[in-house]
Protein backbone atom coordinates (compact mmCIF):
# COMPACT_ATOMS: atom_id res chain seq x y z
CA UNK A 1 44.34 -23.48 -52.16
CA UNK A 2 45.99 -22.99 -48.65
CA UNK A 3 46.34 -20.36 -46.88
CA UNK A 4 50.12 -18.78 -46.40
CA UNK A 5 51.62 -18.61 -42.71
CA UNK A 6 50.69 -14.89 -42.12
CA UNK A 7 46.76 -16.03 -43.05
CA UNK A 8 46.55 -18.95 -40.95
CA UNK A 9 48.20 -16.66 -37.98
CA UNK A 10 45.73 -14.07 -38.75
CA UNK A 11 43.13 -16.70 -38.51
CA UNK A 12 44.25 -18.56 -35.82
CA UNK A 13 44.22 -15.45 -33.75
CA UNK A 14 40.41 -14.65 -34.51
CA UNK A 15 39.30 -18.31 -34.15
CA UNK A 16 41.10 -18.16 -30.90
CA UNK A 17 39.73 -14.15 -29.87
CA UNK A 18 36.24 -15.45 -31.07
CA UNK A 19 36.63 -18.93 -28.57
CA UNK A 20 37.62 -17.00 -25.58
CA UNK A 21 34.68 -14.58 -26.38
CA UNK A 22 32.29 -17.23 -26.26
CA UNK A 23 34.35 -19.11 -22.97
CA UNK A 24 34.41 -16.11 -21.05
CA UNK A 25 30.92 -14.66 -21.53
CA UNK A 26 29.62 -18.53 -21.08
CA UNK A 27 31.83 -18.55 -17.55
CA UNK A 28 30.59 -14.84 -16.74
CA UNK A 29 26.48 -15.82 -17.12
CA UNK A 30 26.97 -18.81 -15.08
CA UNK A 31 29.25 -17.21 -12.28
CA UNK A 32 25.97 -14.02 -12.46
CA UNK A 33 23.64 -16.76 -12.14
CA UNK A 34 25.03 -19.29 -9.79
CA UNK A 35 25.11 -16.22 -7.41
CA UNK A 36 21.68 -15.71 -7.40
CA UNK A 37 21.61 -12.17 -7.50
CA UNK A 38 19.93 -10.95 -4.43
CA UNK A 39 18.13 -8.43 -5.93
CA UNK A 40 15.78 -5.98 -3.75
CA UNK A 41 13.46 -4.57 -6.28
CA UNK A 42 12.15 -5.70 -9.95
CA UNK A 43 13.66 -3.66 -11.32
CA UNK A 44 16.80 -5.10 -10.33
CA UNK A 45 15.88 -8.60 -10.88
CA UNK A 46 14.86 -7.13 -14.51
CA UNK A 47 18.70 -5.57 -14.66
CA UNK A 48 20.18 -8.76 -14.08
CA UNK A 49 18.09 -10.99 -16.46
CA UNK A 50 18.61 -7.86 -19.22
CA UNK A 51 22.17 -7.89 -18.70
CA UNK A 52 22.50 -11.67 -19.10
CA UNK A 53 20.58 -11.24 -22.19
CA UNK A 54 23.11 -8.03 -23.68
CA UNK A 55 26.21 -10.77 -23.07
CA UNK A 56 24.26 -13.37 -24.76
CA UNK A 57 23.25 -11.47 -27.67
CA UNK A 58 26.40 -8.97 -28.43
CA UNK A 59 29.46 -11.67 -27.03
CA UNK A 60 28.23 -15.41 -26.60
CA UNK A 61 26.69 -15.40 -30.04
CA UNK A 62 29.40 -13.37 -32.08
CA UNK A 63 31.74 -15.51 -30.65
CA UNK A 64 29.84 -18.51 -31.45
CA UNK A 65 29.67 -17.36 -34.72
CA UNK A 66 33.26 -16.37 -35.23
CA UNK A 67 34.45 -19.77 -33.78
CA UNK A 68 31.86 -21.24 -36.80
CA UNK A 69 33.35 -19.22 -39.42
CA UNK A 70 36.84 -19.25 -38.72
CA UNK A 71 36.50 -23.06 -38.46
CA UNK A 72 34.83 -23.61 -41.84
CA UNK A 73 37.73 -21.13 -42.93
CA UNK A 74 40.09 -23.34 -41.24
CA UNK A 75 38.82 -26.14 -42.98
CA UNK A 76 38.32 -24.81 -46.21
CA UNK A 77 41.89 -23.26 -46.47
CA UNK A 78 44.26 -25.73 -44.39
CA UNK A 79 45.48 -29.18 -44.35
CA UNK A 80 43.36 -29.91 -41.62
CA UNK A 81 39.71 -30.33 -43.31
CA UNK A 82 36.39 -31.16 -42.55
CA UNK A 83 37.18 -34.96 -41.94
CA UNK A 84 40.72 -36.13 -42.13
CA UNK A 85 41.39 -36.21 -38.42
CA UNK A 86 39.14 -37.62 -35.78
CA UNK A 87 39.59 -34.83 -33.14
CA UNK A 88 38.08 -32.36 -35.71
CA UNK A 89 35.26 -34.33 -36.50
CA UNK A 90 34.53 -34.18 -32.61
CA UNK A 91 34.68 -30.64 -32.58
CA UNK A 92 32.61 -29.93 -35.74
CA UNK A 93 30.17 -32.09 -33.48
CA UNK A 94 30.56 -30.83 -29.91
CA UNK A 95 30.13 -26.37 -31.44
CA UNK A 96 27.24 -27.37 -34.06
CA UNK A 97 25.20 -29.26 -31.21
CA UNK A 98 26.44 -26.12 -28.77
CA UNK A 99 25.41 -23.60 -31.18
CA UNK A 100 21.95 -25.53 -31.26
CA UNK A 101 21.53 -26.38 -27.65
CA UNK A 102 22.24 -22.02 -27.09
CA UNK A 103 19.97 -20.98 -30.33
CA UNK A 104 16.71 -23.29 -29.29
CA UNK A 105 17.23 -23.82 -25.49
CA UNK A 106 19.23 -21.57 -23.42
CA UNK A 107 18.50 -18.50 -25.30
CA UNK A 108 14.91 -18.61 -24.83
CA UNK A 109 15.06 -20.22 -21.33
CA UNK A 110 16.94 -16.63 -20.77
CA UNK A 111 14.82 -14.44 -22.78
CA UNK A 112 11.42 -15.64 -21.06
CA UNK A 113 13.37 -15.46 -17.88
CA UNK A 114 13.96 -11.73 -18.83
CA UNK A 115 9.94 -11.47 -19.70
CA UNK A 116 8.91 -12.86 -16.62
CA UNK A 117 10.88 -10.72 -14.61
CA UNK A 118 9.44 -8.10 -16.49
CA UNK A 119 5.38 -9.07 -15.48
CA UNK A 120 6.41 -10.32 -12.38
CA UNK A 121 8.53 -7.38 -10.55
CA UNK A 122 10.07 -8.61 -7.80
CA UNK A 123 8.24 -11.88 -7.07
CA UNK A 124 9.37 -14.66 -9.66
CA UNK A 125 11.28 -16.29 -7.49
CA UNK A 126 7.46 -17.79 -6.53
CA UNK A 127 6.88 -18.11 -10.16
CA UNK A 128 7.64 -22.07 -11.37
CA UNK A 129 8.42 -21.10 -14.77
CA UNK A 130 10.49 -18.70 -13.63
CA UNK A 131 12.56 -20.76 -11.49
CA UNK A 132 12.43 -23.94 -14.56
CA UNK A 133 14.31 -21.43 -16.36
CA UNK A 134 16.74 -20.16 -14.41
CA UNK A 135 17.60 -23.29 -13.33
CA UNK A 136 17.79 -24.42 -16.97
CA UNK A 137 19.74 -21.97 -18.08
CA UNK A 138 22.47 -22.39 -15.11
CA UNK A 139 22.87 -26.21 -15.30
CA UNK A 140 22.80 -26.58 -18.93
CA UNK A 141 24.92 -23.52 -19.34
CA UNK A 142 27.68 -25.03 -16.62
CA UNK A 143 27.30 -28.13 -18.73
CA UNK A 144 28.37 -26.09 -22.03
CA UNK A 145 30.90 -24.54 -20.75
CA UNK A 146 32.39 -27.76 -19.62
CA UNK A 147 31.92 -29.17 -22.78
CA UNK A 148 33.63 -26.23 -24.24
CA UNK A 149 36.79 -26.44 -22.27
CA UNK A 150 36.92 -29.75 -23.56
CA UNK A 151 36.90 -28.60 -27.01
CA UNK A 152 39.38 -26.41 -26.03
CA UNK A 153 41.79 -28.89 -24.76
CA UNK A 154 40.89 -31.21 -27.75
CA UNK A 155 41.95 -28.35 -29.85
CA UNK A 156 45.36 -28.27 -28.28
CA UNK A 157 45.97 -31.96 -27.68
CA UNK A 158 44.41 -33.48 -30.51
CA UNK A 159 44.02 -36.26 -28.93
CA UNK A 160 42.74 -38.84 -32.12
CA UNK A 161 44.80 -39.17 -34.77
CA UNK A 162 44.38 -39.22 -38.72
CA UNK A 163 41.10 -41.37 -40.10
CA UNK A 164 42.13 -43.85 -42.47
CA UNK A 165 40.85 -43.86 -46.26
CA UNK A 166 39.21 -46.70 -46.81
CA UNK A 167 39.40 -46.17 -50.59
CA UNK A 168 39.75 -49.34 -51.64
C-alpha cells in the first residue's frame, strides 16, 4: 500500500521538522560547548550542563526519534524501501549508528558531566573526568553533526543509484 501525495507531503514535512530538530539542537550544544561557558559560580557551571541536558532530552532525542519513525514510515509506505536504493541503505546506516553513538556515549558523557558539576561546584574544570567528558561530548558531537549534514545532503542528492536484483 502507498501512501497518496497529501500523506507523503504530510510526512515529508515531519521527517523534515523532526531532522532540523535534531540538526539544530546538535549545532546549538556544540556552539554552548565549544564556547566554554565562562561560568563564575557552580551553580552556573550546573545551569549550563542542565540546560545541555533539557535540549538533549526534550529536542535532540524527539527528533531523533521522529527522523526514525518517519523513515520506517517512509519505507514502509513509499516506493523508496528499506533496500532498493544505495543512498538509503547509507542513511538507515549513518541515523541507527547516530542514534547509538547519542543513546550509549554522548548522552551519558553529558549526564555525568551534569553530575559532576553538581559535586564539584565550581571547580571541575580541575576534575579529569570532568574535562574527558566535555571534551567527548564536543568532538564527537561536532563529528555527528557533520555526519548529519551529510545525511542531509545524501537525502537531497541521492547520490547512488538503484541496487540491482540479483535474482537470478
Amino acid at each position: 500500500m502507498e501512501l497518496s501525495v497529501r500523506s507523503k507531503a504530510w510526512l515529508k514535512g515531519f521527517h523534515l521538522l523532526f531532522a532540523c530538530a535534531w540538526l539544530g539542537s546538535a549545532l546549538a550544544m556544540i556552539l554552548i560547548l565549544a564556547m566554554k561557558a565562562q561560568p563564575n559560580s557552580g551553580l552556573h557551571l550546573y545551569s549550563v550542563n542542565s540546560s545541555l541536558i533539557v535540549i538533549d532530552d526534550f529536542i535532540i532525542i524527539p527528533g531523533a526519534m521522529g527522523c526514525l519513525l518517519t523513515g520506517l514510515l517512509y519505507s514502509v509506505f513509499t516506493k523508496w524501501g528499506f533496500t532498493k536504493f544505495y543512498w538509503i541503505i547509507f542513511k538507515w546506516v549513518m541515523i541507527i549508528l547516530q542514534i547509538a553513538m547519542g543513546t550509549f556515549f554522548l548522552g551519558p558523557w553529558l549526564s555525568n558531566m551534569l553530575t559532576l558539576s553538581n559535586q564539584l561546584g565550581f571547580k571541575p574544570s580541575e576534575n579529569y573526568q570532568y574535562i574527558s567528558n566535555f571534551n567527548l561530548n564536543l568532538y564527537f558531537g561536532m563529528i555527528q553533526a557533520f555526519l548529519l549534514i551529510v545525511v542531509v545532503f545524501v537525502s537531497i542528492l541521492k547520490p547512488w543509484g538503484k541496487r540491482a536484483n540479483k535474482l537470478s
